[in-house]
PDB file of N, CA and C in Angstrom:
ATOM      1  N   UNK A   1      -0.844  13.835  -5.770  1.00  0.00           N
ATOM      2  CA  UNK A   1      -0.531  13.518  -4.391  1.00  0.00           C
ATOM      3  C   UNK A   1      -0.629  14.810  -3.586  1.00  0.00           C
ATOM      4  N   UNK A   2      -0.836  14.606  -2.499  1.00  0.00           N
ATOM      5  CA  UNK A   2      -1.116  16.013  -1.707  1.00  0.00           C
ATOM      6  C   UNK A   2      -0.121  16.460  -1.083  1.00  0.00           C
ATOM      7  N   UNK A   3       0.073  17.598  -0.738  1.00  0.00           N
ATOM      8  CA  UNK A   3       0.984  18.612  -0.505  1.00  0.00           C
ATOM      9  C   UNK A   3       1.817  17.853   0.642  1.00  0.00           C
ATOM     10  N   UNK A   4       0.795  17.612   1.881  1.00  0.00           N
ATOM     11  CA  UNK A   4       1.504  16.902   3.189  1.00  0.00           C
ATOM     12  C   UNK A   4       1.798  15.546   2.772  1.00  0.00           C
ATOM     13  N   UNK A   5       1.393  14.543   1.972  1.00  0.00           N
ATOM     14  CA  UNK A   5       1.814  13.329   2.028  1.00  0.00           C
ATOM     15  C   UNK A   5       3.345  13.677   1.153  1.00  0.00           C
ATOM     16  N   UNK A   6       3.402  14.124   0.293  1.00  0.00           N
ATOM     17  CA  UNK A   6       4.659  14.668  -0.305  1.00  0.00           C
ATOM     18  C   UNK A   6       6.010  14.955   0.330  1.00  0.00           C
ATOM     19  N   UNK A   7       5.737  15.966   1.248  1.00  0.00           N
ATOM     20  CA  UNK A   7       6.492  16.356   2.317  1.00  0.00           C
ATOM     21  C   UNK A   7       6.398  15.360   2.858  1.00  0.00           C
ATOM     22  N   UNK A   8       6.025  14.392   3.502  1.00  0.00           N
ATOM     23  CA  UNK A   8       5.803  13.495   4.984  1.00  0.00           C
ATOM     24  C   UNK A   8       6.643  12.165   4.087  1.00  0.00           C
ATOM     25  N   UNK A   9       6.761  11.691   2.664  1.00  0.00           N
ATOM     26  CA  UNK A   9       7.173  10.886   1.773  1.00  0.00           C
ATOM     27  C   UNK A   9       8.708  11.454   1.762  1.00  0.00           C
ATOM     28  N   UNK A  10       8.877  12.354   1.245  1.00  0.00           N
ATOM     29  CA  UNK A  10      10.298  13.459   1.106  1.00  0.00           C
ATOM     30  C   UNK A  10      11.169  13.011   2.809  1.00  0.00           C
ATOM     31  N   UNK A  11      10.576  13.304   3.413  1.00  0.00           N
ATOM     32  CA  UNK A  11      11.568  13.141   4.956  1.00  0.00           C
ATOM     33  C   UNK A  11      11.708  11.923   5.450  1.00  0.00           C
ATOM     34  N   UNK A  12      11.309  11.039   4.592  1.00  0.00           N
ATOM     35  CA  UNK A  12      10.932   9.289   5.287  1.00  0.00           C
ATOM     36  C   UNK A  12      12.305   8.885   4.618  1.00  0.00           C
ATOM     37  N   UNK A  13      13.579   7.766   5.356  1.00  0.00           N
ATOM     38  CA  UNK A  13      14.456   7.272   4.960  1.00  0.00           C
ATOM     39  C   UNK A  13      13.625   6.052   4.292  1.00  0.00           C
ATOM     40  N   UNK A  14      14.067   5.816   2.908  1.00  0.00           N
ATOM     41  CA  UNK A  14      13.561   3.952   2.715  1.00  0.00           C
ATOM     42  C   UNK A  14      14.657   3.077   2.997  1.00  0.00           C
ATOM     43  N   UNK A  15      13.808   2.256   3.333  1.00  0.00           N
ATOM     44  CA  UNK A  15      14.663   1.248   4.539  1.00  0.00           C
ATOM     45  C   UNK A  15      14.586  -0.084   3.671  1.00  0.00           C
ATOM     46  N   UNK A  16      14.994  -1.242   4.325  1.00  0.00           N
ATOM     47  CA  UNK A  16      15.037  -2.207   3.099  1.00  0.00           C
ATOM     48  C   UNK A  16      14.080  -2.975   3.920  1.00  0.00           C
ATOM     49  N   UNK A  17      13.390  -3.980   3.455  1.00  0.00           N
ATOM     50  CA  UNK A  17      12.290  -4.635   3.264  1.00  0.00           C
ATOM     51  C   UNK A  17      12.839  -5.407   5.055  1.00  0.00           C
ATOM     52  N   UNK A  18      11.660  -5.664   5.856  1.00  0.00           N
ATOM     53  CA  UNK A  18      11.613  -6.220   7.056  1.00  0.00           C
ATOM     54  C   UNK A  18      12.178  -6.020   8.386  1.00  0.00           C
ATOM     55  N   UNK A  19      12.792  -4.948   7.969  1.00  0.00           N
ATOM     56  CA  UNK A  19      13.482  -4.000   9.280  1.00  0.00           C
ATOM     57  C   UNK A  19      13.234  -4.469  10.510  1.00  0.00           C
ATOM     58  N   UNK A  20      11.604  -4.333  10.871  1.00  0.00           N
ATOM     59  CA  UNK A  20      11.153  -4.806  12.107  1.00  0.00           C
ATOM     60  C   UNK A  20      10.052  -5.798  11.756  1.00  0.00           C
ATOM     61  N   UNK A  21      10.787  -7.079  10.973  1.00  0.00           N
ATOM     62  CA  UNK A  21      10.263  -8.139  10.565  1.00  0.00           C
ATOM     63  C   UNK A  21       9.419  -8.928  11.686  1.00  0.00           C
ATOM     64  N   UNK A  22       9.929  -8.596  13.221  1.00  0.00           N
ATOM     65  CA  UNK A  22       9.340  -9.339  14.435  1.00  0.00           C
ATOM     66  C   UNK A  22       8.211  -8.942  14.853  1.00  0.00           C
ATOM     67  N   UNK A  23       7.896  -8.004  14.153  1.00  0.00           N
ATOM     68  CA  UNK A  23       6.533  -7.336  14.750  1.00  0.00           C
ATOM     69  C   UNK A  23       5.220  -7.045  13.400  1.00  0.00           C
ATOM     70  N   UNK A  24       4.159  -6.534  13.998  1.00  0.00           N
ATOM     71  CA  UNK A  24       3.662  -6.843  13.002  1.00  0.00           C
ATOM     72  C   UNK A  24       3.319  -5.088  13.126  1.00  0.00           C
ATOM     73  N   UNK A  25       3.075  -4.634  12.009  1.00  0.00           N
ATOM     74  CA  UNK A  25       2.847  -2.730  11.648  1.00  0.00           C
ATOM     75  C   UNK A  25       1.333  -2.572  11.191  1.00  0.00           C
ATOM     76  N   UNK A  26       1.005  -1.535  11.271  1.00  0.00           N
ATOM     77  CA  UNK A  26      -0.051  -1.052  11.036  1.00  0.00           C
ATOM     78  C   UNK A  26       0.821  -0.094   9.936  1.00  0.00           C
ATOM     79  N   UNK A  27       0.026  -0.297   8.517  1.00  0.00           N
ATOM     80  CA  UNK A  27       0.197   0.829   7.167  1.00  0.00           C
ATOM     81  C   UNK A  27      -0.356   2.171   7.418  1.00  0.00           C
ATOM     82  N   UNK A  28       0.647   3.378   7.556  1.00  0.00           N
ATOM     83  CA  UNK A  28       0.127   4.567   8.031  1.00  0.00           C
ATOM     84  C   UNK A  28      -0.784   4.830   6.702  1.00  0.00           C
ATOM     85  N   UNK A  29      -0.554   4.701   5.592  1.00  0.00           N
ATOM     86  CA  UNK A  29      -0.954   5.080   4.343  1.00  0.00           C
ATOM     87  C   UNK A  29      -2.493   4.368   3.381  1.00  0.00           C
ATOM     88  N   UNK A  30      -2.593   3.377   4.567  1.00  0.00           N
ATOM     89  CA  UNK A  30      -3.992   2.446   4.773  1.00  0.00           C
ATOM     90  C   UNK A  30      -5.618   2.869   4.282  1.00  0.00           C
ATOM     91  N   UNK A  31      -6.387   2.492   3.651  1.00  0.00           N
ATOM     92  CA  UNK A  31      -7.327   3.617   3.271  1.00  0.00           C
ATOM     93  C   UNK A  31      -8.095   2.428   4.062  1.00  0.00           C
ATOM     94  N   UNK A  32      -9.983   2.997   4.369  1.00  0.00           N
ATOM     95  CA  UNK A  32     -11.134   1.500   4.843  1.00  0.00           C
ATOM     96  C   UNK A  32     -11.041   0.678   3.927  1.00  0.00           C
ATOM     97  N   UNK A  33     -11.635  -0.044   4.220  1.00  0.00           N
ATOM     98  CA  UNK A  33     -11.979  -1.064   3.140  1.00  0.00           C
ATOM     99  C   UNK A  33     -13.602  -0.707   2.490  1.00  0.00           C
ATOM    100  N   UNK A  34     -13.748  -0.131   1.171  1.00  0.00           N
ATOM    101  CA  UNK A  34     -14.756  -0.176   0.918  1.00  0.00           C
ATOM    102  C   UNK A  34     -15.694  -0.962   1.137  1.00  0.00           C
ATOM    103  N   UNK A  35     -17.285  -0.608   0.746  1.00  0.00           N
ATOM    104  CA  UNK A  35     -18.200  -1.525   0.825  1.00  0.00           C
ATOM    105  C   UNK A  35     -17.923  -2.739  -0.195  1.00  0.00           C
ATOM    106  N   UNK A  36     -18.466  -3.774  -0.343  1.00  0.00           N
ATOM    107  CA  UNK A  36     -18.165  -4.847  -1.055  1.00  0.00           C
ATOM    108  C   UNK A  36     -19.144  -4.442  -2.685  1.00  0.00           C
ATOM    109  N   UNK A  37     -19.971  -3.357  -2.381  1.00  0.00           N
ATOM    110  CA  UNK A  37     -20.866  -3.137  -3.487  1.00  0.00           C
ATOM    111  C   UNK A  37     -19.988  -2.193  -4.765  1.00  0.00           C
ATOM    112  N   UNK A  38     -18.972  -1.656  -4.009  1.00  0.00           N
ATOM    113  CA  UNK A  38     -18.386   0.132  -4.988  1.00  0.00           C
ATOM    114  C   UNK A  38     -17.129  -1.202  -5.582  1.00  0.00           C
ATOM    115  N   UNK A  39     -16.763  -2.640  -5.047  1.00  0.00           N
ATOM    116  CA  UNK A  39     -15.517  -2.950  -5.336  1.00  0.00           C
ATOM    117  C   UNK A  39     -15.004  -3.350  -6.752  1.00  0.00           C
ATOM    118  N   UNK A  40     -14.564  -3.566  -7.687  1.00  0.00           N
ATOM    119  CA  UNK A  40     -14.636  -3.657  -8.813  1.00  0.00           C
ATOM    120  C   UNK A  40     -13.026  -4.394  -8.823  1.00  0.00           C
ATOM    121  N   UNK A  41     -13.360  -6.308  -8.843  1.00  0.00           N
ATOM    122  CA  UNK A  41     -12.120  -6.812  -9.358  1.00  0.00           C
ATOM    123  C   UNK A  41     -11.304  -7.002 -10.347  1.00  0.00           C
ATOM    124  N   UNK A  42     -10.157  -7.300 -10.571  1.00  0.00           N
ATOM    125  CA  UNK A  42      -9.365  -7.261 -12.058  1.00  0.00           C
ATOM    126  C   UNK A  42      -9.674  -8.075 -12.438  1.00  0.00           C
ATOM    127  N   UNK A  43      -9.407  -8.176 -13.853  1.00  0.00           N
ATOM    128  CA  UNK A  43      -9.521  -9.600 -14.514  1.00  0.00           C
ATOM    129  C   UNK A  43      -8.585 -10.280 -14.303  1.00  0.00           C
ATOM    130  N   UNK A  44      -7.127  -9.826 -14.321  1.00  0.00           N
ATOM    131  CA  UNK A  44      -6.061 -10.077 -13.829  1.00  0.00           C
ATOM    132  C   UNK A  44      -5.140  -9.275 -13.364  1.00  0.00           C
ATOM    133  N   UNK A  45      -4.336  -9.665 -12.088  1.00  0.00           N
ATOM    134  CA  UNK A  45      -4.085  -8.798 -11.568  1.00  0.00           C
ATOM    135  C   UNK A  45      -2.924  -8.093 -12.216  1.00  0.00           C
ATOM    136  N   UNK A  46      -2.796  -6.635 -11.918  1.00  0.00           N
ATOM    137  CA  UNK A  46      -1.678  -5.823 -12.284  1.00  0.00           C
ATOM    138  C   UNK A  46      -0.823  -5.378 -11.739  1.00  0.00           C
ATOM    139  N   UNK A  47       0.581  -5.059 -12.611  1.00  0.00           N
ATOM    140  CA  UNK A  47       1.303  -5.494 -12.025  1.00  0.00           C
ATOM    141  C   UNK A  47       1.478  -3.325 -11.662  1.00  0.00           C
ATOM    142  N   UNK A  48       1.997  -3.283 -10.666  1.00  0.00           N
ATOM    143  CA  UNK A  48       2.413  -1.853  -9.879  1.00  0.00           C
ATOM    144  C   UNK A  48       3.295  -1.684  -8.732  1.00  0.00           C
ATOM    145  N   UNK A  49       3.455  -0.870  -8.711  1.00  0.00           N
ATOM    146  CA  UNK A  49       4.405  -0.250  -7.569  1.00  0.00           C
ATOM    147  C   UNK A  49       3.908   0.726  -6.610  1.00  0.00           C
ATOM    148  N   UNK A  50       3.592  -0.019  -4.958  1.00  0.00           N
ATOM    149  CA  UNK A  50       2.634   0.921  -4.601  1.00  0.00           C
ATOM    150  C   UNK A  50       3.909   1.347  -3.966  1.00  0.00           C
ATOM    151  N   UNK A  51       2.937   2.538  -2.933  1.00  0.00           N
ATOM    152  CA  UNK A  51       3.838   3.402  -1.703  1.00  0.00           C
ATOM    153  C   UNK A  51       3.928   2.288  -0.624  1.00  0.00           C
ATOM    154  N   UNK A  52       4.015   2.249   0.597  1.00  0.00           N
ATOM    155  CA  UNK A  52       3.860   1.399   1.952  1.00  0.00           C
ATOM    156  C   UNK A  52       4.374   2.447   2.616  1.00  0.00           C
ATOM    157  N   UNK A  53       3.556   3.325   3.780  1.00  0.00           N
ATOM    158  CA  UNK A  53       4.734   3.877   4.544  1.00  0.00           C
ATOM    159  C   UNK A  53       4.078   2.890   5.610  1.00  0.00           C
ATOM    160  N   UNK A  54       5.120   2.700   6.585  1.00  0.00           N
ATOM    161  CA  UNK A  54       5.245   1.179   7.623  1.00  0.00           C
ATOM    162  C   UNK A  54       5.033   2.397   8.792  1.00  0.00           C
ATOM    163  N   UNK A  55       3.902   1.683  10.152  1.00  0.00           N
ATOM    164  CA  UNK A  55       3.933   2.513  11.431  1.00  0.00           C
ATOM    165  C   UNK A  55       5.691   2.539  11.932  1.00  0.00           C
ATOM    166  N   UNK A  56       6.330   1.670  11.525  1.00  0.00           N
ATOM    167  CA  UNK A  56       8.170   1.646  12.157  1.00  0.00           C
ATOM    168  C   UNK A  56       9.048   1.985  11.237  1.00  0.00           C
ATOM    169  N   UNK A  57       8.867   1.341   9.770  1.00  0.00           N
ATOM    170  CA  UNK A  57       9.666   1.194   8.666  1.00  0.00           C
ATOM    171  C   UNK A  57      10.289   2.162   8.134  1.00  0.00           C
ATOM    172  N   UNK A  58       8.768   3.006   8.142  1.00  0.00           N
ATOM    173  CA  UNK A  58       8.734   4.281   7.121  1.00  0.00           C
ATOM    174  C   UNK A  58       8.521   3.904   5.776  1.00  0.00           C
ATOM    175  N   UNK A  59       8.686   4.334   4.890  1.00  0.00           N
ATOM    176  CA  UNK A  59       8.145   4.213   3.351  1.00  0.00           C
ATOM    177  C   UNK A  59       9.197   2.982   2.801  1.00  0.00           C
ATOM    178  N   UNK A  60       8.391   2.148   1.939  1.00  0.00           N
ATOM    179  CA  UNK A  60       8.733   1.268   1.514  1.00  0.00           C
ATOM    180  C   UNK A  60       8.372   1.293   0.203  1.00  0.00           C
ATOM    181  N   UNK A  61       9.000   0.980  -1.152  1.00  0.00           N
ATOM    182  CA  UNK A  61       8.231   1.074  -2.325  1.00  0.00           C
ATOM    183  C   UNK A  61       8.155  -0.616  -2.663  1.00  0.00           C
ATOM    184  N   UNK A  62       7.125  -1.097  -2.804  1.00  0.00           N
ATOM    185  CA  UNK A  62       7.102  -2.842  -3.101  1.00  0.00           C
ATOM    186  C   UNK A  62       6.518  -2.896  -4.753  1.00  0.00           C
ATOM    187  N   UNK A  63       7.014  -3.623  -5.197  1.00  0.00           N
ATOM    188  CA  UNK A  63       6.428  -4.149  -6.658  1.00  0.00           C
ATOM    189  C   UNK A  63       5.392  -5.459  -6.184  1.00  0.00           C
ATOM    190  N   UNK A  64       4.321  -5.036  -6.723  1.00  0.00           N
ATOM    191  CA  UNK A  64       3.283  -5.694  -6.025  1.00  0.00           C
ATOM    192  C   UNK A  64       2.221  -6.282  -7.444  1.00  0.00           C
ATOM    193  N   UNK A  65       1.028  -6.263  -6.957  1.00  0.00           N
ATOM    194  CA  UNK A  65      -0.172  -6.154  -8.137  1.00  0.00           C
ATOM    195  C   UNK A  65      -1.321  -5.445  -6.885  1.00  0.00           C
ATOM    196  N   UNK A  66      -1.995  -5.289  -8.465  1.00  0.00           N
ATOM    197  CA  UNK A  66      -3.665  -4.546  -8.134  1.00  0.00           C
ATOM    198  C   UNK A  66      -4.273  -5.594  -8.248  1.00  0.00           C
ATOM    199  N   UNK A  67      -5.565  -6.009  -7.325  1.00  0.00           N
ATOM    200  CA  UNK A  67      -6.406  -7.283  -7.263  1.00  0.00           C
ATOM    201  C   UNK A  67      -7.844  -6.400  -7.276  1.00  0.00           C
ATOM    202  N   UNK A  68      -8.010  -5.356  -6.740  1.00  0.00           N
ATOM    203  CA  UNK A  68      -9.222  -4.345  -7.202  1.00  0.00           C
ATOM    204  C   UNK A  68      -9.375  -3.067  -7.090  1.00  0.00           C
ATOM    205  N   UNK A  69      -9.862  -2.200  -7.170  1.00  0.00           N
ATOM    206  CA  UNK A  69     -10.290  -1.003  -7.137  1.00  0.00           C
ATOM    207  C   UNK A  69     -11.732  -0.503  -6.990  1.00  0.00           C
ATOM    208  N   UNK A  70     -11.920   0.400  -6.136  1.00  0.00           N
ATOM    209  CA  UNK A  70     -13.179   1.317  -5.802  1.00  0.00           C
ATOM    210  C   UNK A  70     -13.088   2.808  -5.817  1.00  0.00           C
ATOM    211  N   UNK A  71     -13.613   3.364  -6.339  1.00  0.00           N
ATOM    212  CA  UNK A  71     -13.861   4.935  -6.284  1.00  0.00           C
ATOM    213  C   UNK A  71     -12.141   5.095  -6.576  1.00  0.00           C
ATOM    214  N   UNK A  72     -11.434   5.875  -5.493  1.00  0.00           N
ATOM    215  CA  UNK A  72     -10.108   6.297  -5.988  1.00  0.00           C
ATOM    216  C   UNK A  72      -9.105   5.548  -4.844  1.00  0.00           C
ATOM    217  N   UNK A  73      -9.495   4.043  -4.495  1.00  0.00           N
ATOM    218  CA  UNK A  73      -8.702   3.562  -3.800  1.00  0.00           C
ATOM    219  C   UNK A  73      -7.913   2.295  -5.090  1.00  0.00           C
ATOM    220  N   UNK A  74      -7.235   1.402  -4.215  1.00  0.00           N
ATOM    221  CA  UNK A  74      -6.869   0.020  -5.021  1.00  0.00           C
ATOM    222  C   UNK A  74      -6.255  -0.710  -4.151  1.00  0.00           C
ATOM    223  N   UNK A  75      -6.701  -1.803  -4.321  1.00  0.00           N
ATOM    224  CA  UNK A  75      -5.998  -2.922  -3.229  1.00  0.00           C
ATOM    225  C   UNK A  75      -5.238  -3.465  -4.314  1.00  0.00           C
ATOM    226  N   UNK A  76      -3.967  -3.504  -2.971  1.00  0.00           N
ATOM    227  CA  UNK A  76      -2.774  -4.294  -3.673  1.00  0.00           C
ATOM    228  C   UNK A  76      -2.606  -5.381  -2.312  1.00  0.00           C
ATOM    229  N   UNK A  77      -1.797  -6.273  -3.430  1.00  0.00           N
ATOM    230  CA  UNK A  77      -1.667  -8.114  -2.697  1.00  0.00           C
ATOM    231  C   UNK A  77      -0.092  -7.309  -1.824  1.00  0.00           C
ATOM    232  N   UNK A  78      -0.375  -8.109  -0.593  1.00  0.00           N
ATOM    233  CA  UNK A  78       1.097  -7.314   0.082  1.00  0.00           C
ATOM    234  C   UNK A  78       1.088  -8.738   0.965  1.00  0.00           C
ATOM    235  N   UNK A  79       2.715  -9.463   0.907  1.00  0.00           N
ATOM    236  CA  UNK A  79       2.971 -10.955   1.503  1.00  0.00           C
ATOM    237  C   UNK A  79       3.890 -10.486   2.546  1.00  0.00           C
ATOM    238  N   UNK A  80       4.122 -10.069   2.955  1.00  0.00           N
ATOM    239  CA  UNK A  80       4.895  -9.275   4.357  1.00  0.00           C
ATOM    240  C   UNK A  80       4.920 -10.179   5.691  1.00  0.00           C
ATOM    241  N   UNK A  81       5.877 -10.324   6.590  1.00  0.00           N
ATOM    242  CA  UNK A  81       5.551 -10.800   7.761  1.00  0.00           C
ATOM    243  C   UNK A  81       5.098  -9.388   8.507  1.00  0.00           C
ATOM    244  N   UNK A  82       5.008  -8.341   8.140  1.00  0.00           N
ATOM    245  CA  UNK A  82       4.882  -7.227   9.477  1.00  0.00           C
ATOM    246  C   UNK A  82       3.357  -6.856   9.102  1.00  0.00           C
ATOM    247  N   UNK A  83       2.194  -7.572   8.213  1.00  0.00           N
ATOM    248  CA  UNK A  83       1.093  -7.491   7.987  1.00  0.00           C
ATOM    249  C   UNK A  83       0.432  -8.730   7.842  1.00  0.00           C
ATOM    250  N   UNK A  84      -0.679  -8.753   8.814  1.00  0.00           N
ATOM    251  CA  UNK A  84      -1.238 -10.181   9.292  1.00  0.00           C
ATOM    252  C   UNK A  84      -2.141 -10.559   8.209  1.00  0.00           C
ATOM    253  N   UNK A  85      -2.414  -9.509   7.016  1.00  0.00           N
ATOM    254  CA  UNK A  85      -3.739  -9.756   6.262  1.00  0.00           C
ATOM    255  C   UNK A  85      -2.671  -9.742   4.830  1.00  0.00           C
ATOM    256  N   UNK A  86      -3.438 -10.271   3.399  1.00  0.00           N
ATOM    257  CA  UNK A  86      -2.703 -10.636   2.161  1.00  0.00           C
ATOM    258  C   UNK A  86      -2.628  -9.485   1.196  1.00  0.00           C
ATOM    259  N   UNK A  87      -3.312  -8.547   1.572  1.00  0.00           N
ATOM    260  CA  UNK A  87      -3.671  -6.874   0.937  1.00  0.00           C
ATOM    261  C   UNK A  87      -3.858  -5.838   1.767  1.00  0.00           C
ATOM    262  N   UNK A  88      -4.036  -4.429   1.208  1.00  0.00           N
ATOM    263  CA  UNK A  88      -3.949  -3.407   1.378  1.00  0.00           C
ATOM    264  C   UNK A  88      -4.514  -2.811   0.485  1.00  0.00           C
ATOM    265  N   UNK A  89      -5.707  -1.301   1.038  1.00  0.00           N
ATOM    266  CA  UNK A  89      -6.339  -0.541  -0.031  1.00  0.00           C
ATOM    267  C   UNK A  89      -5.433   0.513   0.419  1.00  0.00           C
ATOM    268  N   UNK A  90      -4.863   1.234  -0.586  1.00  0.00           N
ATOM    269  CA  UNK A  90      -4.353   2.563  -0.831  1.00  0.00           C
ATOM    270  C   UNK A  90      -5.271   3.382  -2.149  1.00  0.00           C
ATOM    271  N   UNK A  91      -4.865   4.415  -1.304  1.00  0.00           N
ATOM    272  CA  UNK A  91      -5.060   5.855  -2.345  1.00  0.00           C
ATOM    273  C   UNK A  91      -4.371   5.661  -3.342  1.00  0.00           C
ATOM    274  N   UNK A  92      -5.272   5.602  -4.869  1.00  0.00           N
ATOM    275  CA  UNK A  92      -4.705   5.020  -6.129  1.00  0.00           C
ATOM    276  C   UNK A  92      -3.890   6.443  -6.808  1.00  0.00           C
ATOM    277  N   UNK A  93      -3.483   7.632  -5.464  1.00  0.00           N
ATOM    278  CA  UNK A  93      -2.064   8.291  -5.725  1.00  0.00           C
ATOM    279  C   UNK A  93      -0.630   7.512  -5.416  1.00  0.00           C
ATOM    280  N   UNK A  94      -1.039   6.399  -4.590  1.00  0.00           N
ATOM    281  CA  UNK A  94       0.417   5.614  -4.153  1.00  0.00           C
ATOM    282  C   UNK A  94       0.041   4.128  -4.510  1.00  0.00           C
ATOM    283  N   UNK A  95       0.181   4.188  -5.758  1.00  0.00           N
ATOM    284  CA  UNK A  95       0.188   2.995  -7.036  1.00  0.00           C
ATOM    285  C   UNK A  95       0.563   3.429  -8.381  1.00  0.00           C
ATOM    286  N   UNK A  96       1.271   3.122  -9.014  1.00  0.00           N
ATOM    287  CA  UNK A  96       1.982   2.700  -9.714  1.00  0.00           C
ATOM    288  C   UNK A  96       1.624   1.871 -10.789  1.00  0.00           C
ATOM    289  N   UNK A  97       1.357   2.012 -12.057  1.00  0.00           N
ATOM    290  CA  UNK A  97       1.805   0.633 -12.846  1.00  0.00           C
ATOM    291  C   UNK A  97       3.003   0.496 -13.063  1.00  0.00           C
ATOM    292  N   UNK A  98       3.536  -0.385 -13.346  1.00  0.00           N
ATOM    293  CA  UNK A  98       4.989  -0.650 -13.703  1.00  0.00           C
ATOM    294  C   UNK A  98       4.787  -1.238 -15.222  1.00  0.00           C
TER     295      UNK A  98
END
């Protein structure tokens, strides 16, 4: 993990799940979405513990799964009301297997 996300993780209070359940957040910790060609799905999904830091929340740790991976990202399934979409690619430094 890199030096600043470390520090920027370190000063974040975790908050409990839906804080600002009324709104919907943008994931500061969000990677693109790869091309559909680099994506490489699971056979089944796994089970992990990513990061979430929330644009309001701040860091959230969710027990989630991995549904795929590309290069050094991984999408995880995220059921949230404060995210309009069913996943998230993160930097496969803030994932977890469990």
């Amino acid at each position: 993990m890199g030096e600043d996300l470390e520090a920027f993780l370190r000063a974040q209070e975790v908050l409990g799940p839906h804080v600002n359940a009324h709104q919907h957040q943008a994931i500061r910790n969000a990677r693109p979405i790869p091309s559909g060609g680099r994506q490489t799905a699971a056979k089944s999904p796994i089970e992990v513990t990513a990061w979430i830091v929330w644009a309001l929340d701040g860091l959230e740790l969710v027990d989630t799964t991995a549904q795929a991976w590309a290069d050094g990202d991984v999408l995880v399934a995220i059921n949230d009301v404060r995210l309009p979409v069913l996943g998230v690619w993160l930097a496969a430094q803030d994932v977890r297997r469990r």
